[in-house]
N, C-alpha and C. Protein backbone atom coordinates (compact mmCIF):
# COMPACT_ATOMS: atom_id res chain seq x y z
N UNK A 1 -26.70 7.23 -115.90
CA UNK A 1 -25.36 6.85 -115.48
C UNK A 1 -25.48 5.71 -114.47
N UNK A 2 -24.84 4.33 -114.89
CA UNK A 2 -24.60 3.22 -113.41
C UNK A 2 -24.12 4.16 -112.42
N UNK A 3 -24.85 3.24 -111.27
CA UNK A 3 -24.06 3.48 -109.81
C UNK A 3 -22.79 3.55 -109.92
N UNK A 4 -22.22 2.39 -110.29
CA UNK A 4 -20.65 2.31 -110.29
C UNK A 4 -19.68 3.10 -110.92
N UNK A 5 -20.45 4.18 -111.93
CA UNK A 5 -20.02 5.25 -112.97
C UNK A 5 -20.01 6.83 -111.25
N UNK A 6 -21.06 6.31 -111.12
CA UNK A 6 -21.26 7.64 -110.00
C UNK A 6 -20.15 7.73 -108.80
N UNK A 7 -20.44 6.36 -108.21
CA UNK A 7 -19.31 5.89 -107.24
C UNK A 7 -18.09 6.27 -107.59
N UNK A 8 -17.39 5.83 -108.81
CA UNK A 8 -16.16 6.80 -109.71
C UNK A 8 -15.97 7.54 -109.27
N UNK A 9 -16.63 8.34 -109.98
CA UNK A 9 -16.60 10.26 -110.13
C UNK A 9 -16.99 10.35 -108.53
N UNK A 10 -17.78 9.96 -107.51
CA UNK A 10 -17.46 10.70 -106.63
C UNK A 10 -16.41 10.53 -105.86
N UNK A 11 -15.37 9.39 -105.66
CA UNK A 11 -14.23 8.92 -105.15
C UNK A 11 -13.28 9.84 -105.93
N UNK A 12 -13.27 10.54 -107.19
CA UNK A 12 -12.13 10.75 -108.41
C UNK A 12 -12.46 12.24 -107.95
N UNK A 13 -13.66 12.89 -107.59
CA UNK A 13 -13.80 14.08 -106.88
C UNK A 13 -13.42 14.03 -105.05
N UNK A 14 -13.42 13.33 -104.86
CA UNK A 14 -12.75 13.88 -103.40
C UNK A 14 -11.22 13.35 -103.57
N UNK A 15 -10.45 12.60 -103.92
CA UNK A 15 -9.30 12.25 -104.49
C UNK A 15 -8.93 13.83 -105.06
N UNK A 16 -9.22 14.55 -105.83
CA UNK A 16 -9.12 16.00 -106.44
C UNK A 16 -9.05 16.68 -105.49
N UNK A 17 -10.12 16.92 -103.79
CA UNK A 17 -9.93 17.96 -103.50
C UNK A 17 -8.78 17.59 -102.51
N UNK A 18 -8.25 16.04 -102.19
CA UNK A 18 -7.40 15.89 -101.24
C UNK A 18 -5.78 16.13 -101.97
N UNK A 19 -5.84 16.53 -102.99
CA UNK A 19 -4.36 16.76 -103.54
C UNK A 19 -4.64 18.57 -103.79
N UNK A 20 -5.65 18.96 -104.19
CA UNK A 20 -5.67 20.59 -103.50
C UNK A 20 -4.89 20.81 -102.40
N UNK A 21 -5.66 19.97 -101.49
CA UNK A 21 -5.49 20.29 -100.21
C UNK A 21 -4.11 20.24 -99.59
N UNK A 22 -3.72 18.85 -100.15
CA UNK A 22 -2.06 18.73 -100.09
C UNK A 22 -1.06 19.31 -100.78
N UNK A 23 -1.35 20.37 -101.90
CA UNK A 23 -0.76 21.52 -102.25
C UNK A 23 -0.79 22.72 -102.09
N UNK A 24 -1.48 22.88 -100.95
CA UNK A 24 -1.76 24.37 -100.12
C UNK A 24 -0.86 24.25 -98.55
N UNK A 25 -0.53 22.85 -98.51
CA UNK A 25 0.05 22.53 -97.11
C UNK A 25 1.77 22.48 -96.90
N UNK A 26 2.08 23.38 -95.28
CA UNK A 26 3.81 23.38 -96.01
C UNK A 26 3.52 22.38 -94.55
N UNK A 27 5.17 21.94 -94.41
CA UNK A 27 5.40 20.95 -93.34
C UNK A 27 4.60 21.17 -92.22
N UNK A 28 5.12 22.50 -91.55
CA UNK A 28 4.27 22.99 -90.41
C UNK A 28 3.07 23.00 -90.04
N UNK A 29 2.23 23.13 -91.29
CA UNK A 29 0.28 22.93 -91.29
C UNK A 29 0.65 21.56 -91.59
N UNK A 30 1.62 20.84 -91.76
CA UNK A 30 0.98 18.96 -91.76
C UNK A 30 0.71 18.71 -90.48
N UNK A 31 1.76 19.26 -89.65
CA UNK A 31 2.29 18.81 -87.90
C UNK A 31 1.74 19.58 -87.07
N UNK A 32 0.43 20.47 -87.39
CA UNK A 32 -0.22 21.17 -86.66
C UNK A 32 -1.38 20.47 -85.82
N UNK A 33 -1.77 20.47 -84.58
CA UNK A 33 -2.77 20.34 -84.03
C UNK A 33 -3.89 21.53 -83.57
N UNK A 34 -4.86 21.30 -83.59
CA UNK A 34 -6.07 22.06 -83.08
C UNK A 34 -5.64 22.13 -81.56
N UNK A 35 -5.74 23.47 -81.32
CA UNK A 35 -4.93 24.02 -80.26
C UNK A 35 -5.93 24.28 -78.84
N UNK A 36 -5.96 23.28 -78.06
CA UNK A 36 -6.58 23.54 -76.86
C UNK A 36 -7.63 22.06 -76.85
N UNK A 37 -7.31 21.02 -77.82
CA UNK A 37 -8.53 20.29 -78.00
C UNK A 37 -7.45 18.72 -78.00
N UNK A 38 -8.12 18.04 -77.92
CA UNK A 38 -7.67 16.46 -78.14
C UNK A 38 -7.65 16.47 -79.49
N UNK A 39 -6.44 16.23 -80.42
CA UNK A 39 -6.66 16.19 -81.83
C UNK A 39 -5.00 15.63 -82.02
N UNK A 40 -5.83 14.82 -83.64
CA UNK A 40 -4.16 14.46 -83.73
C UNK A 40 -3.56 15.97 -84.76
N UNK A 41 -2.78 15.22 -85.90
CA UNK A 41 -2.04 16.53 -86.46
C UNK A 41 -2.66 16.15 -88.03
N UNK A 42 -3.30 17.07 -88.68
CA UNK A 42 -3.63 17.13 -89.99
C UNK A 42 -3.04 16.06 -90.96
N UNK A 43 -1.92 16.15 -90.57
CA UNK A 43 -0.98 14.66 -91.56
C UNK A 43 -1.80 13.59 -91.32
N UNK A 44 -2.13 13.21 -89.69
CA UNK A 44 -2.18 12.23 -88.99
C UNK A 44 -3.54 12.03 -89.73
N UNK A 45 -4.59 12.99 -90.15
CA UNK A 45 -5.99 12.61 -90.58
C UNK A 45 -5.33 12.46 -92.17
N UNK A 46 -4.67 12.65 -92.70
CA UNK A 46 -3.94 12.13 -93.96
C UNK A 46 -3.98 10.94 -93.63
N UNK A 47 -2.76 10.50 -92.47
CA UNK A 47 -2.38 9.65 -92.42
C UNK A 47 -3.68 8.26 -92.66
N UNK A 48 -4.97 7.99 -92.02
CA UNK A 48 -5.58 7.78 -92.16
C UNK A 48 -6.71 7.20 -92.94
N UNK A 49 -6.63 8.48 -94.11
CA UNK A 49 -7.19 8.95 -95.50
C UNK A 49 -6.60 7.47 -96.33
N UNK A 50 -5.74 7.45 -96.08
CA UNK A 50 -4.17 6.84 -97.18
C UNK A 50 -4.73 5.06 -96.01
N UNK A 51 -4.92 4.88 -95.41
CA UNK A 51 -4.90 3.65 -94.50
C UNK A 51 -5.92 3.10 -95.16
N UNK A 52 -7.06 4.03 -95.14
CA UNK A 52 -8.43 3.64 -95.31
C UNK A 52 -8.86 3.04 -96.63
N UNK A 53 -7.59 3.71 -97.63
CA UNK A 53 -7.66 3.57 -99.02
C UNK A 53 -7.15 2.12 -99.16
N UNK A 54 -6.04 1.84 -98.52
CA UNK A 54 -5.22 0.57 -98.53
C UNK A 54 -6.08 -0.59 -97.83
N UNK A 55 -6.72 -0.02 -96.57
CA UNK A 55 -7.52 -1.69 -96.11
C UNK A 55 -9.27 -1.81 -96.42
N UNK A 56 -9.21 -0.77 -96.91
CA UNK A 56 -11.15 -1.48 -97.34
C UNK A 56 -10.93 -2.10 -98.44
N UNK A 57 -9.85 -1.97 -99.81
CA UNK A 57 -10.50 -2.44 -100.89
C UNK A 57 -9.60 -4.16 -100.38
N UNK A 58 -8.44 -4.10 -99.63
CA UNK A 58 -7.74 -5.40 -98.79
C UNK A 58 -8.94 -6.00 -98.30
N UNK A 59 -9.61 -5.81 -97.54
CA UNK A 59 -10.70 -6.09 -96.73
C UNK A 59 -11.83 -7.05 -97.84
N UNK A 60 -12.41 -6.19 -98.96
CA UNK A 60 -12.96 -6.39 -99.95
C UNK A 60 -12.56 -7.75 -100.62
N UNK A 61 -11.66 -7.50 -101.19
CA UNK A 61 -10.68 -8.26 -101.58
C UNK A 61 -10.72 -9.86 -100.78
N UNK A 62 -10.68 -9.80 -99.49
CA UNK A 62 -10.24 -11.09 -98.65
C UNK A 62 -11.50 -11.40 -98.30
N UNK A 63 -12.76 -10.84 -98.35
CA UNK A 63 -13.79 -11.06 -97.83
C UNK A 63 -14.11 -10.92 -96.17
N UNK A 64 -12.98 -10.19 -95.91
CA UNK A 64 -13.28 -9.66 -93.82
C UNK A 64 -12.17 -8.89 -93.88
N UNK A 65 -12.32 -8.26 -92.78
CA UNK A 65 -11.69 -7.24 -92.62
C UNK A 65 -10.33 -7.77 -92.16
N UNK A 66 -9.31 -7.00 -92.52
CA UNK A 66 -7.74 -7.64 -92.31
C UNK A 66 -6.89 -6.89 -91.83
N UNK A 67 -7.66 -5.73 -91.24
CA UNK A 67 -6.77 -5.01 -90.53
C UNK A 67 -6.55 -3.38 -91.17
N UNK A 68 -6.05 -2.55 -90.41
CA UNK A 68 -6.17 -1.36 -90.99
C UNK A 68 -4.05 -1.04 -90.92
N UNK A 69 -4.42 -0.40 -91.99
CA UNK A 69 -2.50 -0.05 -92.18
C UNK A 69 -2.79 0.87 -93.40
N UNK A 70 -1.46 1.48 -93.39
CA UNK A 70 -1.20 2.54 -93.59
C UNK A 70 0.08 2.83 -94.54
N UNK A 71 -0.12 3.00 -95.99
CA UNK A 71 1.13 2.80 -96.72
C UNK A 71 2.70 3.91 -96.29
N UNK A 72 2.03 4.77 -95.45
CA UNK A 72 3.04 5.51 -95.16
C UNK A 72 3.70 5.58 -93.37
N UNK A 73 4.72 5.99 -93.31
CA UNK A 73 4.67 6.28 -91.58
C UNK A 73 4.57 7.32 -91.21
N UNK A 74 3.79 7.61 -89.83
CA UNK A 74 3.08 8.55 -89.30
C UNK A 74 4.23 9.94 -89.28
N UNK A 75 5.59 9.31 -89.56
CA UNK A 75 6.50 10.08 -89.58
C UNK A 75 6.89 10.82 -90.79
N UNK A 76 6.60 10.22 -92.02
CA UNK A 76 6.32 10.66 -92.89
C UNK A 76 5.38 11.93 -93.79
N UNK A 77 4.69 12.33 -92.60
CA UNK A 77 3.10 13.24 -92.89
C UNK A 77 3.42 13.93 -92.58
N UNK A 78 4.80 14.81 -92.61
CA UNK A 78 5.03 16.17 -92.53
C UNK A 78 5.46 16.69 -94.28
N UNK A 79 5.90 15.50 -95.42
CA UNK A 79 6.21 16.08 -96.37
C UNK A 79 5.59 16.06 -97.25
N UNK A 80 5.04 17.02 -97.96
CA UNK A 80 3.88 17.33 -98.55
C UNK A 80 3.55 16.30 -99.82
N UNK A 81 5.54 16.06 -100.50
CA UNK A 81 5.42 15.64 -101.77
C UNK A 81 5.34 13.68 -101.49
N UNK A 82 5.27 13.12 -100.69
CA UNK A 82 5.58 12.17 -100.40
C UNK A 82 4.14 11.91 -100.21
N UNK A 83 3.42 12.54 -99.30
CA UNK A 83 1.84 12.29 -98.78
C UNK A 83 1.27 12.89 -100.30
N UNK A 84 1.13 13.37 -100.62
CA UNK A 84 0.91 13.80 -102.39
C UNK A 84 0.95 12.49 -103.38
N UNK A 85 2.42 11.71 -103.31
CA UNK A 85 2.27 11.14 -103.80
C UNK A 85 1.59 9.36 -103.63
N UNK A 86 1.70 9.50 -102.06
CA UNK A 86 0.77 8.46 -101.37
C UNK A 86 -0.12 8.07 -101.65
N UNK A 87 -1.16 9.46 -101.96
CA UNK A 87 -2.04 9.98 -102.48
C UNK A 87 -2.92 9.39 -103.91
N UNK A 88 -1.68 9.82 -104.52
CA UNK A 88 -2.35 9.46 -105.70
C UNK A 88 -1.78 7.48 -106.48
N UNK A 89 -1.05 7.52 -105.70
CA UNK A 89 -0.93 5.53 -105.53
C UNK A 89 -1.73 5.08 -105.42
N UNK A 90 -2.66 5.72 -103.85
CA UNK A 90 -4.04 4.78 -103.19
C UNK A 90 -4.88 5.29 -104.40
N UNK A 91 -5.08 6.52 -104.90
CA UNK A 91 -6.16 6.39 -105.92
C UNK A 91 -6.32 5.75 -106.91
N UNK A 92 -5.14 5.59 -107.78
CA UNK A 92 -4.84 4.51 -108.89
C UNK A 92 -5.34 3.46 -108.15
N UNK A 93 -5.15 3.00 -106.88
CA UNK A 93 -5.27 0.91 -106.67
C UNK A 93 -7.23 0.86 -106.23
N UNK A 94 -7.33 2.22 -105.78
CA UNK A 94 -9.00 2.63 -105.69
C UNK A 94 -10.03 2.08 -106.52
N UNK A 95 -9.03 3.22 -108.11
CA UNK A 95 -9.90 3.45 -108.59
C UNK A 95 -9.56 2.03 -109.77
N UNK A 96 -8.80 0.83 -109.59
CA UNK A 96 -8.42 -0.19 -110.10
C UNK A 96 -9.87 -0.98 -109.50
N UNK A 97 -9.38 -1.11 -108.01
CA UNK A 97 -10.73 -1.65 -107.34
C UNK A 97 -11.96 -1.71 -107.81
N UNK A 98 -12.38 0.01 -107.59
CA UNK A 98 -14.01 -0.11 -108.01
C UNK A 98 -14.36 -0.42 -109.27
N UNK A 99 -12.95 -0.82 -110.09
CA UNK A 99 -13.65 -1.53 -111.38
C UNK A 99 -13.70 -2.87 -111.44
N UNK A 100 -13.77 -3.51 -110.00
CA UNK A 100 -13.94 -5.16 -109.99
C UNK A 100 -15.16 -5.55 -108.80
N UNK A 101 -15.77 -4.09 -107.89
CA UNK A 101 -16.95 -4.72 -107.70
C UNK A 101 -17.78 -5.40 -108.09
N UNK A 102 -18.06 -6.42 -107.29
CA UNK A 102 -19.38 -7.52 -107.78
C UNK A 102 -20.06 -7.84 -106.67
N UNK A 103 -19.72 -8.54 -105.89
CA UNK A 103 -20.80 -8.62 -104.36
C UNK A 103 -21.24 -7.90 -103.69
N UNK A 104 -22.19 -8.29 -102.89
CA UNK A 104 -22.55 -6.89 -101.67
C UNK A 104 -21.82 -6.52 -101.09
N UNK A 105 -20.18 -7.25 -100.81
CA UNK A 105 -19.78 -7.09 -99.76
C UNK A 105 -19.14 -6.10 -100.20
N UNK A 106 -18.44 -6.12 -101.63
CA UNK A 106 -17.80 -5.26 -102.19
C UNK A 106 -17.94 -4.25 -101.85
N UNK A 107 -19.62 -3.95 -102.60
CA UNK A 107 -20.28 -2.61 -102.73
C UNK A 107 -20.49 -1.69 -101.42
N UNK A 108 -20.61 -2.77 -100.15
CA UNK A 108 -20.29 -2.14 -98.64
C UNK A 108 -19.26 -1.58 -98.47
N UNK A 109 -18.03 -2.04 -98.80
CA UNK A 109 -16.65 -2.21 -98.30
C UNK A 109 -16.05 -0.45 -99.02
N UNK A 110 -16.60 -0.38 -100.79
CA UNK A 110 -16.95 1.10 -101.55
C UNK A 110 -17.36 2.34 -100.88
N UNK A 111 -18.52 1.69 -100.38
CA UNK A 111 -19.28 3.08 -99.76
C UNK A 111 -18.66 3.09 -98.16
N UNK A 112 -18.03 2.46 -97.90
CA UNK A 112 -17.54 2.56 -96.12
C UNK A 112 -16.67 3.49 -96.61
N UNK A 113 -16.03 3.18 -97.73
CA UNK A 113 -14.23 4.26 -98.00
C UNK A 113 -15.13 5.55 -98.44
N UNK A 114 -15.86 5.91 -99.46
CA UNK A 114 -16.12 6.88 -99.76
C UNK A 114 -16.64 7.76 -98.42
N UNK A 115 -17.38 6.75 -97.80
CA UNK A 115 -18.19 8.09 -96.51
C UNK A 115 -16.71 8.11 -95.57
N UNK A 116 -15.69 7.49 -95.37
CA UNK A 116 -14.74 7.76 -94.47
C UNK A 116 -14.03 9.31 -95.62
N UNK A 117 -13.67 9.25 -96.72
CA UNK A 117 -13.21 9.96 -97.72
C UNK A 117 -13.88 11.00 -97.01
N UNK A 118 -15.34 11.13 -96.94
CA UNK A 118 -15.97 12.70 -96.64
C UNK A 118 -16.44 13.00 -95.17
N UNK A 119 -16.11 12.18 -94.69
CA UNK A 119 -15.83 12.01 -92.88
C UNK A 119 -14.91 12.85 -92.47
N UNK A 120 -13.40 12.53 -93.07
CA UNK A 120 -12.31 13.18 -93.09
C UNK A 120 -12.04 14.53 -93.72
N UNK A 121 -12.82 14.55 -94.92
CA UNK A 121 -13.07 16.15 -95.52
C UNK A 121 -13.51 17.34 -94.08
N UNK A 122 -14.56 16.66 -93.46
CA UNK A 122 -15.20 17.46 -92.93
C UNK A 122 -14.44 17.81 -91.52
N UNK A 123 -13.88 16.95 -91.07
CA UNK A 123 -12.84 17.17 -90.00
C UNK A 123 -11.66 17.53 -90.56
N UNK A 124 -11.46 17.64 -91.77
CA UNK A 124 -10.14 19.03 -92.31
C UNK A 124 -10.71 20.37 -91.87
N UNK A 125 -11.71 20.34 -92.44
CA UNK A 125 -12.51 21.73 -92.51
C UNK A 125 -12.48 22.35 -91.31
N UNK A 126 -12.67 21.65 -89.82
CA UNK A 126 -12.63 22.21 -88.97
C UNK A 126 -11.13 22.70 -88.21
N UNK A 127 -10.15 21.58 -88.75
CA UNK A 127 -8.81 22.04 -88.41
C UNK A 127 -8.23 22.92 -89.49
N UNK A 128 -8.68 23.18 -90.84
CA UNK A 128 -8.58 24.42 -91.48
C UNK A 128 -9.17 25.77 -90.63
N UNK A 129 -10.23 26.05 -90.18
CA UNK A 129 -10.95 26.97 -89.75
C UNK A 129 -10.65 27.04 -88.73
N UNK A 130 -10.06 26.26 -87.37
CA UNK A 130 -9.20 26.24 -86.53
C UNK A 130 -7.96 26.65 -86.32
N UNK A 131 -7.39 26.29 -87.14
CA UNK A 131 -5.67 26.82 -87.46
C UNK A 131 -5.78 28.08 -88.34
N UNK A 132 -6.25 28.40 -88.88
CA UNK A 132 -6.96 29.47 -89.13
C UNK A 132 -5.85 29.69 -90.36
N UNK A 133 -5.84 28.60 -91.05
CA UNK A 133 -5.56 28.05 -92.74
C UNK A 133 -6.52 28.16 -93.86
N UNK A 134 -5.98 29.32 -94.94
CA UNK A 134 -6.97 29.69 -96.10
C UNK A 134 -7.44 27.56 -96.42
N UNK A 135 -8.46 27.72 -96.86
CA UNK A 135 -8.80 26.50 -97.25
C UNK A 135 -8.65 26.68 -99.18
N UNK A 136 -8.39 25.14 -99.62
CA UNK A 136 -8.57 25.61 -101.04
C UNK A 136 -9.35 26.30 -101.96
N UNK A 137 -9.79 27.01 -103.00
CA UNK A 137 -10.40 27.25 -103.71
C UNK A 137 -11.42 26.27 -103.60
N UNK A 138 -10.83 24.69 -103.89
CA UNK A 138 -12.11 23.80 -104.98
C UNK A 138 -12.86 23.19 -103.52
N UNK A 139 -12.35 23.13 -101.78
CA UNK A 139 -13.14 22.91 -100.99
C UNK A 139 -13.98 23.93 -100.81
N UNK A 140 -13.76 25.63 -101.28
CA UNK A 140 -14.94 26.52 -100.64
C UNK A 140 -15.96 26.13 -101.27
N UNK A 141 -15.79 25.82 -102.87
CA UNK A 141 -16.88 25.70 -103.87
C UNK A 141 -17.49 24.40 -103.28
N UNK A 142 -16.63 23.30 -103.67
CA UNK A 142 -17.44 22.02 -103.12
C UNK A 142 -18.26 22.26 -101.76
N UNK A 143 -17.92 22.11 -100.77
CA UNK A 143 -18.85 22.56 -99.15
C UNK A 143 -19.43 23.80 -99.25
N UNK A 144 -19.65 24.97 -100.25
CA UNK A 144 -19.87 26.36 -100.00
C UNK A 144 -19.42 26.66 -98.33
N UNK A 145 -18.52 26.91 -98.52
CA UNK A 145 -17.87 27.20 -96.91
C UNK A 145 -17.45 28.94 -97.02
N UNK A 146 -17.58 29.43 -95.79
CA UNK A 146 -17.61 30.67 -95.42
C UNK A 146 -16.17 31.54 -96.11
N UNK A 147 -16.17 32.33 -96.78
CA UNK A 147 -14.61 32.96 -97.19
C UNK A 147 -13.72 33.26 -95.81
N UNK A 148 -14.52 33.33 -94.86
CA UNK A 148 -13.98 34.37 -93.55
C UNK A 148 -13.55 32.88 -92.62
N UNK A 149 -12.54 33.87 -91.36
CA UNK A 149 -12.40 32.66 -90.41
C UNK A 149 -13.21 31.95 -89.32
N UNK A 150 -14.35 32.16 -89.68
CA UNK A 150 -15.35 32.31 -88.51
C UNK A 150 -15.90 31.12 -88.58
């Protein structure tokens, strides 16, 4: 299998578990913070997710970085179906993208989004297990993560 076949499937697999994730979530777990800690609100690491998608392949694209933005407003990341469908916009223009890598810079600009993609997985996980929110099915399997709240 090419790299660029792999790169796919692993962007098209975390894209999968972030719409799990956004169908297990009601308003209240969007606008939740980790309680006693400096943290923003679960949306807000949505919010993010969805930014990151919009300015690396921009970035790519222009050959430098152009800034980071965010197709949605921060005000917006309380409704599930809206960040859902945010969601799967940035993945369509993603997964449009990684079918026009060609330079290094590209291929940098790919793997910066994918490791932010599982950057952000992993800091769900802890405001899942924090807020003390069943996590999805397809994240226990993917991370083998603990059934319990511990």
């Amino acid at each position: 299998m090419a790299f660029d076949d792999v790169l796919a499937k692993r962007f098209a697999r975390s894209h999968e578990l972030y719409l799990d994730l956004i169908d297990s979530l009601s308003a209240e777990q969007l606008d939740s913070r980790l309680p006693g800690l400096p943290s923003n609100t679960i949306g807000g690491q949505l919010w993010c997710v969805l930014g990151a998608r919009e300015s690396y392949p921009r970035a790519a694209r222009a050959g430098s970085w152009q800034g980071f933005t965010s197709p949605l407003a921060g005000d917006a990341m309380t409704d599930a179906r809206t960040v859902r469908a945010a969601l799967e916009a940035t993945a369509a223009d993603v997964e449009r993208w990684l079918g026009e890598l060609e330079s290094d810079g590209d291929w940098l600009h790919a793997l910066a989004l994918l490791e932010h993609e599982a950057q952000h997985h992993g800091q769900l996980i802890r405001y899942l297990y924090g807020l003390r929110i069943p996590r999805p099915e397809s994240w226990q399997r993917q991370y083998a993560l603990d059934e319990h709240d511990g």
